[in-house]
ModelCIF file with pLDDT and N, C-alpha, C, O atoms, coordinates in Angstrom:
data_MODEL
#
_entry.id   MODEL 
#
_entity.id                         1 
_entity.type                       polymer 
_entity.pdbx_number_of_molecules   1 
#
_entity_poly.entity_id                      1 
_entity_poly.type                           'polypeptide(L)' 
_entity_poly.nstd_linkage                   no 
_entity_poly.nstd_monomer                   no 
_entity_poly.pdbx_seq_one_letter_code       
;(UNK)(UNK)(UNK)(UNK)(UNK)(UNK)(UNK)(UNK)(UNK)(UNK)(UNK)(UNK)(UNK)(UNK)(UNK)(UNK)
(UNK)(UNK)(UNK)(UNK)(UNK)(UNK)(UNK)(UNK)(UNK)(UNK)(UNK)(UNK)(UNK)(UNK)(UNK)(UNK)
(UNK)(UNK)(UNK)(UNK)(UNK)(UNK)(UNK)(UNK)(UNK)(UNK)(UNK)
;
_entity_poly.pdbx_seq_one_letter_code_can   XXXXXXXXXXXXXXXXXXXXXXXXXXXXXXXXXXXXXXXXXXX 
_entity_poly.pdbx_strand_id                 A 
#
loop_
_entity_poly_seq.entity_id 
_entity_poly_seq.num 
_entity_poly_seq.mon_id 
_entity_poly_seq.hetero 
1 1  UNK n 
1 2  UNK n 
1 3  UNK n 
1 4  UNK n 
1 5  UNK n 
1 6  UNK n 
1 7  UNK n 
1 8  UNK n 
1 9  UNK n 
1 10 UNK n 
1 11 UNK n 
1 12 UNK n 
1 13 UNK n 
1 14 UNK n 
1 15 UNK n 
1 16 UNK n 
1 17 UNK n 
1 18 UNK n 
1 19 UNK n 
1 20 UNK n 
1 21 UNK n 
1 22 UNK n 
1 23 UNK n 
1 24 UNK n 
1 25 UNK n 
1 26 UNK n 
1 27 UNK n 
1 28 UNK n 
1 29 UNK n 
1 30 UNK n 
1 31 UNK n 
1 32 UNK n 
1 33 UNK n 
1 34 UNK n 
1 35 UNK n 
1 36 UNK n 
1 37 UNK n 
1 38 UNK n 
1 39 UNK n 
1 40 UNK n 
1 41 UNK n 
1 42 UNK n 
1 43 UNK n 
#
_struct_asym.id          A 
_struct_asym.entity_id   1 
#
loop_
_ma_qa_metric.id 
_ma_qa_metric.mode 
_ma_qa_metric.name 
_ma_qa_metric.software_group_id 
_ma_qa_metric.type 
1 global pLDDT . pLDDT 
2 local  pLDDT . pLDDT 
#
_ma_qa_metric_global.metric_id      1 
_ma_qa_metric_global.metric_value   84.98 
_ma_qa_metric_global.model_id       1 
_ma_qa_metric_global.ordinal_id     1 
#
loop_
_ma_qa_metric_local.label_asym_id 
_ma_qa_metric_local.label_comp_id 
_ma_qa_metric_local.label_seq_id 
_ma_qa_metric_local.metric_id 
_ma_qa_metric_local.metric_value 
_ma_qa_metric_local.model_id 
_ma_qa_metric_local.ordinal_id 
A UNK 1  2 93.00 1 1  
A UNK 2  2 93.00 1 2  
A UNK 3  2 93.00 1 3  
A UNK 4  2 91.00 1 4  
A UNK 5  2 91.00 1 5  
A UNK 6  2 83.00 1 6  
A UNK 7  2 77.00 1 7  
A UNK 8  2 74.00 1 8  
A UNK 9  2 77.00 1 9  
A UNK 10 2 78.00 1 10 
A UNK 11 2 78.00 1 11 
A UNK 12 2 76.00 1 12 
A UNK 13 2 84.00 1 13 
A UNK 14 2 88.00 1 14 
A UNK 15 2 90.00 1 15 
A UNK 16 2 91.00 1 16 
A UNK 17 2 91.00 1 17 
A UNK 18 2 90.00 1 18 
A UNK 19 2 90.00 1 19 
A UNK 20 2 88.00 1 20 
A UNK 21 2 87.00 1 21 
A UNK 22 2 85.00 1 22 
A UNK 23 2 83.00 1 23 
A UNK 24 2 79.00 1 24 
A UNK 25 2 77.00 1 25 
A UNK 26 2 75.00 1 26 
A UNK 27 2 76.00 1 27 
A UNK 28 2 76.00 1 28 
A UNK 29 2 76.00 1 29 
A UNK 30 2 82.00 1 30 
A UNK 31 2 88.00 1 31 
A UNK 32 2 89.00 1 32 
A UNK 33 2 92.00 1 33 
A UNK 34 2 91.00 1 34 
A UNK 35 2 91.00 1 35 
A UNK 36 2 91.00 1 36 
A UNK 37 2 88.00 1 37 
A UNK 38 2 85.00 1 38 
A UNK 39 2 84.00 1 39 
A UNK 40 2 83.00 1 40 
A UNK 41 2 80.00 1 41 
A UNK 42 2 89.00 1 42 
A UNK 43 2 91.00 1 43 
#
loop_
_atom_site.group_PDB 
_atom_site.id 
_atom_site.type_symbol 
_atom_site.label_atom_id 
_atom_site.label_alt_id 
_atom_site.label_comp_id 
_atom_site.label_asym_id 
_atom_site.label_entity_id 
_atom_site.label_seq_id 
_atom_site.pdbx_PDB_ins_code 
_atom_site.Cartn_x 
_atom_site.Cartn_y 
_atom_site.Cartn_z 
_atom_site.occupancy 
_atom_site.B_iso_or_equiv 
_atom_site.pdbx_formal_charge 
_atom_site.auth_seq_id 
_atom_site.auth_comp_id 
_atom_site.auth_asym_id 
_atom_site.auth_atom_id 
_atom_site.pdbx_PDB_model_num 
ATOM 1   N N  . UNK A 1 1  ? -154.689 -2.606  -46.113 1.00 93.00 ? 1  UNK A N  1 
ATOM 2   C CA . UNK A 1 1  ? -155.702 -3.330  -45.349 1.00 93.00 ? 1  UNK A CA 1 
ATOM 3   C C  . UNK A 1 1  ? -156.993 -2.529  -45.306 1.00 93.00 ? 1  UNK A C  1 
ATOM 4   O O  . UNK A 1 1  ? -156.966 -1.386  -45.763 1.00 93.00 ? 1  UNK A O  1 
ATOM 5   N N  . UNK A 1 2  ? -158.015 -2.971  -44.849 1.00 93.00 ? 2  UNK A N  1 
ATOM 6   C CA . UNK A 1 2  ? -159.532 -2.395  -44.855 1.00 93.00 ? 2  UNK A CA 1 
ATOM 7   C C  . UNK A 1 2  ? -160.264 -3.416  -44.159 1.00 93.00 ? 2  UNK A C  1 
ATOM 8   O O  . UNK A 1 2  ? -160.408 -4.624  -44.350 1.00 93.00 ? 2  UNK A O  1 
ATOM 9   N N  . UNK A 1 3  ? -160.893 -2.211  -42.880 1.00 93.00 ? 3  UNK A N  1 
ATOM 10  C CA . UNK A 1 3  ? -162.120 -3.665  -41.965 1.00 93.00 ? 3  UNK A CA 1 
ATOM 11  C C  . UNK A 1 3  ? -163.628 -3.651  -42.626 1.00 93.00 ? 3  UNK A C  1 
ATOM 12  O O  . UNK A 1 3  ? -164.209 -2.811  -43.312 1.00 93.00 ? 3  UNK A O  1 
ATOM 13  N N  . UNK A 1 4  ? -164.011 -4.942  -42.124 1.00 91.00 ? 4  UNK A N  1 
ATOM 14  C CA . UNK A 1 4  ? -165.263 -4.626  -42.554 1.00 91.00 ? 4  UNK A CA 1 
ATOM 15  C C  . UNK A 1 4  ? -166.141 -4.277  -41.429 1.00 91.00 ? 4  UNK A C  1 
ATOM 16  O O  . UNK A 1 4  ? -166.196 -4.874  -40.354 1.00 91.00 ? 4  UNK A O  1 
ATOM 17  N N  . UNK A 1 5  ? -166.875 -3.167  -41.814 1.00 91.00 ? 5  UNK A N  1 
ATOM 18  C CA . UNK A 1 5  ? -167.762 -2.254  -40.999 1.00 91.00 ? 5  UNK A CA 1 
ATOM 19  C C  . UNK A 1 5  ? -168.986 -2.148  -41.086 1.00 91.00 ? 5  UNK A C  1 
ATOM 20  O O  . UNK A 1 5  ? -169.564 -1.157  -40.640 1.00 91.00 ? 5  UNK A O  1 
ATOM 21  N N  . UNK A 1 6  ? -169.663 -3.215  -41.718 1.00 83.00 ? 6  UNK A N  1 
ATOM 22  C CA . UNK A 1 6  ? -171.583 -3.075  -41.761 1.00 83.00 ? 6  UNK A CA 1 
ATOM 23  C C  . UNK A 1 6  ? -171.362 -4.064  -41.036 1.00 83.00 ? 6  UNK A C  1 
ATOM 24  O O  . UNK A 1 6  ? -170.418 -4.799  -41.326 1.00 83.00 ? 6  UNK A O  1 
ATOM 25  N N  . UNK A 1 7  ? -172.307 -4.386  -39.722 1.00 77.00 ? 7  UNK A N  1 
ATOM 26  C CA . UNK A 1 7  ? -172.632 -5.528  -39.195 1.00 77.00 ? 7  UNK A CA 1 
ATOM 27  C C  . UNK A 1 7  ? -171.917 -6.672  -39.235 1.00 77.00 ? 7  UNK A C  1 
ATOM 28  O O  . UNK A 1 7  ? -170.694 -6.738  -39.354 1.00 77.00 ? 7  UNK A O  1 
ATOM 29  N N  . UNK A 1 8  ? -172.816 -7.748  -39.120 1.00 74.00 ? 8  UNK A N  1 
ATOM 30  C CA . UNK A 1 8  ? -172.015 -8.974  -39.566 1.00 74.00 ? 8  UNK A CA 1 
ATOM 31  C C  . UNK A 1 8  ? -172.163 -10.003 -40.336 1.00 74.00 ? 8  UNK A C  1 
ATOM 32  O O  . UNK A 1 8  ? -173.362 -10.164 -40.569 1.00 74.00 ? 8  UNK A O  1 
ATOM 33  N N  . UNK A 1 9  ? -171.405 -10.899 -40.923 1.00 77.00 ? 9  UNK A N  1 
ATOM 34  C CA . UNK A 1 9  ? -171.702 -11.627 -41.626 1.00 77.00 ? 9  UNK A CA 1 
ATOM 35  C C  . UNK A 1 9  ? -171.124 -13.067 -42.110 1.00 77.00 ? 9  UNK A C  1 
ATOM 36  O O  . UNK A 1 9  ? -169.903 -13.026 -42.262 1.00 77.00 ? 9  UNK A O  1 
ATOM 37  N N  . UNK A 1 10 ? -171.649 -14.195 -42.358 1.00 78.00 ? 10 UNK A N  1 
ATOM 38  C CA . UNK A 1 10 ? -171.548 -15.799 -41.965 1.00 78.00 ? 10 UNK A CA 1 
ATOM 39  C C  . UNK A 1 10 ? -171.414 -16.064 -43.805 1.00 78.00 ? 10 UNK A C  1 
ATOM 40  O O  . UNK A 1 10 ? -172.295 -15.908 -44.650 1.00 78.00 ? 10 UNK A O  1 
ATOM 41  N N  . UNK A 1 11 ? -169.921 -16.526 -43.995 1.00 78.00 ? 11 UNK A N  1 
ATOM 42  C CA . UNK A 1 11 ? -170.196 -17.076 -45.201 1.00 78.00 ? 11 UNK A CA 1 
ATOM 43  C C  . UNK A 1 11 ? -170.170 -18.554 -45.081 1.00 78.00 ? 11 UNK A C  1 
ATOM 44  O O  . UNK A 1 11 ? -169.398 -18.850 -44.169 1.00 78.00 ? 11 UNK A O  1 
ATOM 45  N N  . UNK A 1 12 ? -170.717 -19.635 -45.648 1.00 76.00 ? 12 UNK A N  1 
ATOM 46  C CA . UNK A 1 12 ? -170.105 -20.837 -46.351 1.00 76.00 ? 12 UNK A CA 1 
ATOM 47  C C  . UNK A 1 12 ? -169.245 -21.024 -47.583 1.00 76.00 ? 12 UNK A C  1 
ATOM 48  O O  . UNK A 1 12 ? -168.464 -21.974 -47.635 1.00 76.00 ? 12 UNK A O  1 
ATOM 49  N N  . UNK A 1 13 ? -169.359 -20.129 -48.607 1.00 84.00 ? 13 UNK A N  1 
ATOM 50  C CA . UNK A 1 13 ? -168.456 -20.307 -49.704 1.00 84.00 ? 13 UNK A CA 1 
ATOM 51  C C  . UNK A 1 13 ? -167.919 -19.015 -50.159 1.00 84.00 ? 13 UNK A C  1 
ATOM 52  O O  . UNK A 1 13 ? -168.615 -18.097 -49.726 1.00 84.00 ? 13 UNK A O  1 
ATOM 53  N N  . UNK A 1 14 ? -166.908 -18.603 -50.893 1.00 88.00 ? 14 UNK A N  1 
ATOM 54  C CA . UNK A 1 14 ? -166.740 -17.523 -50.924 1.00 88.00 ? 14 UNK A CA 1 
ATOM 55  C C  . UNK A 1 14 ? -165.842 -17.505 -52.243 1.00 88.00 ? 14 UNK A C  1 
ATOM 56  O O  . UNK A 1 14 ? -165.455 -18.595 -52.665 1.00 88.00 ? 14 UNK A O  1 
ATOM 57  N N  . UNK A 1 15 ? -165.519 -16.448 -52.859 1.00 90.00 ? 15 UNK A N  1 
ATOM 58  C CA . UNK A 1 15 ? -164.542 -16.212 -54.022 1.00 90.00 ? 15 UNK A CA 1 
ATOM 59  C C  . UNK A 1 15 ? -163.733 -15.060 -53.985 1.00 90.00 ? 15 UNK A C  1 
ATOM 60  O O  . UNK A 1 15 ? -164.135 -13.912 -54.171 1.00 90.00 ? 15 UNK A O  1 
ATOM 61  N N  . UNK A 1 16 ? -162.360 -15.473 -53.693 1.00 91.00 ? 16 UNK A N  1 
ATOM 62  C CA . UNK A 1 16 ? -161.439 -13.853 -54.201 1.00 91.00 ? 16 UNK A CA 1 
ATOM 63  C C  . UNK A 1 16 ? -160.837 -14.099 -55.288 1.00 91.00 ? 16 UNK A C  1 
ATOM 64  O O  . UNK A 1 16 ? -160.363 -15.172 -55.663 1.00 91.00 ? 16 UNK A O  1 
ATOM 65  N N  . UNK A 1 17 ? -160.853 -13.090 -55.812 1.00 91.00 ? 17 UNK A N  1 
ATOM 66  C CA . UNK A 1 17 ? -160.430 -12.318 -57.377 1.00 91.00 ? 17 UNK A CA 1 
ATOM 67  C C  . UNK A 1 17 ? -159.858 -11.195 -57.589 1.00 91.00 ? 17 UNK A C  1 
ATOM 68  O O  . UNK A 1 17 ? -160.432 -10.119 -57.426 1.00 91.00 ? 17 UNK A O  1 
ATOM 69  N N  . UNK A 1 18 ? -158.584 -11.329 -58.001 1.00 90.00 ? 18 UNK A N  1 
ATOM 70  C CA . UNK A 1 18 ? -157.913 -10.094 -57.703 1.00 90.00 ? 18 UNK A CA 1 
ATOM 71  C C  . UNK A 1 18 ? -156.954 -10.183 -59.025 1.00 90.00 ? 18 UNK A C  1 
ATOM 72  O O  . UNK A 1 18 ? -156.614 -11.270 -59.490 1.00 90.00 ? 18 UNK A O  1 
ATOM 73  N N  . UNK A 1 19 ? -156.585 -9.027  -59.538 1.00 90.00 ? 19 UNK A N  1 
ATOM 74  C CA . UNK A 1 19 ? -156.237 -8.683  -60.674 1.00 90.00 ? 19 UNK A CA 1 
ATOM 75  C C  . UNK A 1 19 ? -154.631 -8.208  -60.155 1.00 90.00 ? 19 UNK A C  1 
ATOM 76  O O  . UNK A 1 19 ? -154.500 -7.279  -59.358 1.00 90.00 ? 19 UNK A O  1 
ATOM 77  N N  . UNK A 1 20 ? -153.418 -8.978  -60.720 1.00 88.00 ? 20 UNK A N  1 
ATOM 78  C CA . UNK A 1 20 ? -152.743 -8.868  -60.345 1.00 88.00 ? 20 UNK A CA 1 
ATOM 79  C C  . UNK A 1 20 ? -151.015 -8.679  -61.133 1.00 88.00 ? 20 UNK A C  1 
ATOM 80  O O  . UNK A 1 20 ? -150.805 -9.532  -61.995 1.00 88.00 ? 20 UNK A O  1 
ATOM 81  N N  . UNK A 1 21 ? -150.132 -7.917  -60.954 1.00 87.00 ? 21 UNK A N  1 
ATOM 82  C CA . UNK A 1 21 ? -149.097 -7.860  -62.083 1.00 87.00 ? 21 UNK A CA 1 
ATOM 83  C C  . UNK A 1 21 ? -147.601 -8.216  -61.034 1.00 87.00 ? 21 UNK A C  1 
ATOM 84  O O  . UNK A 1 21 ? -147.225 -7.494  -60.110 1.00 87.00 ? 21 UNK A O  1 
ATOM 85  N N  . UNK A 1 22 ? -147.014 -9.348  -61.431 1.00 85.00 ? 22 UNK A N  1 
ATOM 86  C CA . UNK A 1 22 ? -145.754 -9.785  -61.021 1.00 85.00 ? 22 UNK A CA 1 
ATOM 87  C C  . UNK A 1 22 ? -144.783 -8.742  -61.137 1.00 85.00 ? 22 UNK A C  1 
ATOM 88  O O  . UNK A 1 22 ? -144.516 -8.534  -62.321 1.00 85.00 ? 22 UNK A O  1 
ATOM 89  N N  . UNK A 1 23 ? -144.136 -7.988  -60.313 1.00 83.00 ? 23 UNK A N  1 
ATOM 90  C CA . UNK A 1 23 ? -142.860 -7.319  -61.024 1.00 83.00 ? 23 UNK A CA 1 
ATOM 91  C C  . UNK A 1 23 ? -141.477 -8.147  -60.636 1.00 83.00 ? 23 UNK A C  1 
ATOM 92  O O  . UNK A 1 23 ? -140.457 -7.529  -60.940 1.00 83.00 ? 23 UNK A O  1 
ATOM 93  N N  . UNK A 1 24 ? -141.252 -9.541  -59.968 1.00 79.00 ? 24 UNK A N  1 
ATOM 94  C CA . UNK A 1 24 ? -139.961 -10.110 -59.590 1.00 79.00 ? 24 UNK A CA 1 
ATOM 95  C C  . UNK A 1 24 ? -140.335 -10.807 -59.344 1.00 79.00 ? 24 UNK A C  1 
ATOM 96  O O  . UNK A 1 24 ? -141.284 -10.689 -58.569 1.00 79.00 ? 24 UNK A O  1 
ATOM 97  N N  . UNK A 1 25 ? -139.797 -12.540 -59.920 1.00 77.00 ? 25 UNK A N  1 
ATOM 98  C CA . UNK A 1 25 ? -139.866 -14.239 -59.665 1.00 77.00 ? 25 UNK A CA 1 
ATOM 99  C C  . UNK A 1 25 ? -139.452 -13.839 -58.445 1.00 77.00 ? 25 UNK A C  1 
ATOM 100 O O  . UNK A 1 25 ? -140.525 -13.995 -57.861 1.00 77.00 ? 25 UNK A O  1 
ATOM 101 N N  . UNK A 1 26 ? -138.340 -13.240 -57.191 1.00 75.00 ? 26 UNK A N  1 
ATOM 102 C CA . UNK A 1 26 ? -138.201 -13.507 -55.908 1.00 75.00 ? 26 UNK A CA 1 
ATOM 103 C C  . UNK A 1 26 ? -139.044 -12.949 -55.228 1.00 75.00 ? 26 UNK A C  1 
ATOM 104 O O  . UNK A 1 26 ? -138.632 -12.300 -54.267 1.00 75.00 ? 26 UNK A O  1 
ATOM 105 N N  . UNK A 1 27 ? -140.482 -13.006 -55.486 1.00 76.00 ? 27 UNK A N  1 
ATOM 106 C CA . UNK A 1 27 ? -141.880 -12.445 -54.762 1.00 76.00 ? 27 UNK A CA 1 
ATOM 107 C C  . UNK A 1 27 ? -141.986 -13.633 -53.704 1.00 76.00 ? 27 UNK A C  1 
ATOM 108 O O  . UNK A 1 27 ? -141.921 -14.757 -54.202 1.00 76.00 ? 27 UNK A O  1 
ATOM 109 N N  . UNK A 1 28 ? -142.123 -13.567 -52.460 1.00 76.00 ? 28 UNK A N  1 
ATOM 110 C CA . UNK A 1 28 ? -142.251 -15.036 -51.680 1.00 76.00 ? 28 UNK A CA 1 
ATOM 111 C C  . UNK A 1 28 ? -143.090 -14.791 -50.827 1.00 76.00 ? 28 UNK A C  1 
ATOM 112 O O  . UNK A 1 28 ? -142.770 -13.982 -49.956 1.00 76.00 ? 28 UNK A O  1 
ATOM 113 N N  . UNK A 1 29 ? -144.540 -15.447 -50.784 1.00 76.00 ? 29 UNK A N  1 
ATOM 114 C CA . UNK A 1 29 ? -145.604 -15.928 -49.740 1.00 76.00 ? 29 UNK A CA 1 
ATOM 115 C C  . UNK A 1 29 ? -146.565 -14.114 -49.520 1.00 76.00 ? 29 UNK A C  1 
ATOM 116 O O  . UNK A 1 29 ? -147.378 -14.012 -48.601 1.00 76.00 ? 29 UNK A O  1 
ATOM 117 N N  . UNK A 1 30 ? -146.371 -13.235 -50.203 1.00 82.00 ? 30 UNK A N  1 
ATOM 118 C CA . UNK A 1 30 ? -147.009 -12.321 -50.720 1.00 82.00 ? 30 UNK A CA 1 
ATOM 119 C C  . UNK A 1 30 ? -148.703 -13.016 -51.198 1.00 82.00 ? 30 UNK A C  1 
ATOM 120 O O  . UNK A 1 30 ? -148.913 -14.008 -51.895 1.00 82.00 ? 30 UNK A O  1 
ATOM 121 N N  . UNK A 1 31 ? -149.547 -12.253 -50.657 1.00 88.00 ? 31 UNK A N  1 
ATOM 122 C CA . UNK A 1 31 ? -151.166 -12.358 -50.767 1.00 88.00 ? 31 UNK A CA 1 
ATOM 123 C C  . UNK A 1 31 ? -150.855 -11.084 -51.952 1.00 88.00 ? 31 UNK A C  1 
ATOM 124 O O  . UNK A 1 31 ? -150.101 -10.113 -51.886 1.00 88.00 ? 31 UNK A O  1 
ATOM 125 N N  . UNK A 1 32 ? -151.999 -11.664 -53.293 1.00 89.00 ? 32 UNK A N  1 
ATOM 126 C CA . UNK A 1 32 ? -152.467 -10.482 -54.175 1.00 89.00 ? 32 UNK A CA 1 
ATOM 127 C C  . UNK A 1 32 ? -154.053 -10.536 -53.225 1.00 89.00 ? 32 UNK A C  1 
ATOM 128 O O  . UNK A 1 32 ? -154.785 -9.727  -53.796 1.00 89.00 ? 32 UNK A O  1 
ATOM 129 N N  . UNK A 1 33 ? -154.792 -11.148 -52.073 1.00 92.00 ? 33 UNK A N  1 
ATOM 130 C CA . UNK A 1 33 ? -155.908 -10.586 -51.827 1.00 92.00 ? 33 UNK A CA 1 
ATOM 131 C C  . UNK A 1 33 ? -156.076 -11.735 -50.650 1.00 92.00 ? 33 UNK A C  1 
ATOM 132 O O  . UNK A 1 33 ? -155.682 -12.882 -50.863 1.00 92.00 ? 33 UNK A O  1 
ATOM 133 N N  . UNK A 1 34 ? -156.632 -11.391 -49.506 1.00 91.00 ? 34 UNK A N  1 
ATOM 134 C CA . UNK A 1 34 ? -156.507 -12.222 -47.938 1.00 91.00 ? 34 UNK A CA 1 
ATOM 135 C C  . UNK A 1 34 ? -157.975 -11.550 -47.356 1.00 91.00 ? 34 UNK A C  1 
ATOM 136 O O  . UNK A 1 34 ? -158.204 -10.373 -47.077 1.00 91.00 ? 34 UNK A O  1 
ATOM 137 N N  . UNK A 1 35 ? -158.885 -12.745 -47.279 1.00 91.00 ? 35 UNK A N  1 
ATOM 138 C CA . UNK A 1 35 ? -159.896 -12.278 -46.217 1.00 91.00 ? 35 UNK A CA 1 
ATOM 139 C C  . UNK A 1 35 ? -159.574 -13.270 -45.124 1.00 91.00 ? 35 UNK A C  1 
ATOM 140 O O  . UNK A 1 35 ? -159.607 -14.500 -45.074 1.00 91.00 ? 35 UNK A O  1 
ATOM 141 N N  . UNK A 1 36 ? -159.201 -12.173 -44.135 1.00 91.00 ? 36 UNK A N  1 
ATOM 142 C CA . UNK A 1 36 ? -159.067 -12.492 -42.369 1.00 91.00 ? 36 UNK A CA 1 
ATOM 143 C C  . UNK A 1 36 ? -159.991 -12.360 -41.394 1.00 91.00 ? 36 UNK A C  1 
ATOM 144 O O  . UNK A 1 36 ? -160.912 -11.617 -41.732 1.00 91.00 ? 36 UNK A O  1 
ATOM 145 N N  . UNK A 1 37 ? -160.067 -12.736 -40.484 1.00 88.00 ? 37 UNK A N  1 
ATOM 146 C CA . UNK A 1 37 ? -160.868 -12.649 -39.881 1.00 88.00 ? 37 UNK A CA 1 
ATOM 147 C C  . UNK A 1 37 ? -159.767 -12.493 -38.365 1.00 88.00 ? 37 UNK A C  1 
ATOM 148 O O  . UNK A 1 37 ? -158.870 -13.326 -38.240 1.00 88.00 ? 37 UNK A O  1 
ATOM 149 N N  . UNK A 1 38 ? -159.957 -11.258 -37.171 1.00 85.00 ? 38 UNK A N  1 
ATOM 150 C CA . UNK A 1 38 ? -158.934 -11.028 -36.411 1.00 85.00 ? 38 UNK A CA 1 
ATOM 151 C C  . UNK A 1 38 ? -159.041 -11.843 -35.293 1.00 85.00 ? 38 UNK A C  1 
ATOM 152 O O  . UNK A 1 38 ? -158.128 -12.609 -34.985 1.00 85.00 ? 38 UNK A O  1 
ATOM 153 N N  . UNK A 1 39 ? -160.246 -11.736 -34.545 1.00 84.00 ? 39 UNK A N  1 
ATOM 154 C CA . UNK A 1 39 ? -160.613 -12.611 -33.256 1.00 84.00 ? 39 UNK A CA 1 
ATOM 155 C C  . UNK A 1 39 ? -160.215 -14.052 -33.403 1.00 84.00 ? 39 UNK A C  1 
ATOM 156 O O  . UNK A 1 39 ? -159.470 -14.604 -32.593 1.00 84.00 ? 39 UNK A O  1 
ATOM 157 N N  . UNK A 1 40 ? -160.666 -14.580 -34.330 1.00 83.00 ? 40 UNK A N  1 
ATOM 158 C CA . UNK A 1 40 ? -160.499 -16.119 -34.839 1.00 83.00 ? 40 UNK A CA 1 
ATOM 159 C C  . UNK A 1 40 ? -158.683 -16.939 -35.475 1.00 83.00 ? 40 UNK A C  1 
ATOM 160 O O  . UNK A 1 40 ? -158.352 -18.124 -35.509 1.00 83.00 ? 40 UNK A O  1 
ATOM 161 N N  . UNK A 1 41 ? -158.020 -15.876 -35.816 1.00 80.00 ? 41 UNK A N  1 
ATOM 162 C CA . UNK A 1 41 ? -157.111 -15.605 -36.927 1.00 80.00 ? 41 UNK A CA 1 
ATOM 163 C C  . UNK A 1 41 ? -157.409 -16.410 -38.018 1.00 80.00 ? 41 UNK A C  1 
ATOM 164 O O  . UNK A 1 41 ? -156.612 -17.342 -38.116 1.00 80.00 ? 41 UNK A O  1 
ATOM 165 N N  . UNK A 1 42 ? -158.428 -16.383 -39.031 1.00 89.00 ? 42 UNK A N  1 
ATOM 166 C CA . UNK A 1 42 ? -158.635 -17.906 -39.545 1.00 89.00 ? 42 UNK A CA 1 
ATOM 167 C C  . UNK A 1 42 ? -158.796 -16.351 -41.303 1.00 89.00 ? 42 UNK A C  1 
ATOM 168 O O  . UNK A 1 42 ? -159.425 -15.314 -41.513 1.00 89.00 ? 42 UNK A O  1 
ATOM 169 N N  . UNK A 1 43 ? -157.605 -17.364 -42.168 1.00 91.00 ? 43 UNK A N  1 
ATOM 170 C CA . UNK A 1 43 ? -157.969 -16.602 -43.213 1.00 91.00 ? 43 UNK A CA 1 
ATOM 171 C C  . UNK A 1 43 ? -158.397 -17.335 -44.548 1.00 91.00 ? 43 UNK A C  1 
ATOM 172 O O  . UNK A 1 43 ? -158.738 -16.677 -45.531 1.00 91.00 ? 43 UNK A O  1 
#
């Protein structure tokens, strides 16, 4: 995990991209990349 720590900031659209390698088909509901937001819980 990692917060974000400059100020603040308001998106409308956004893109995650994350580079990612399977090691097991029984991988289940696993994030390769999650922007959260804590106060709100809205990810």
């Amino acid at each position: 995990s990692a917060n974000y720590v400059v100020g603040s900031a308001t998106f409308e659209s956004m893109t995650l991209i994350s580079w990612v390698t399977l090691l097991d088909y029984g991988a289940r509901a696993g994030s390769a990349l999650t922007l959260d937001t804590v106060s709100t819980d809205k990810f």
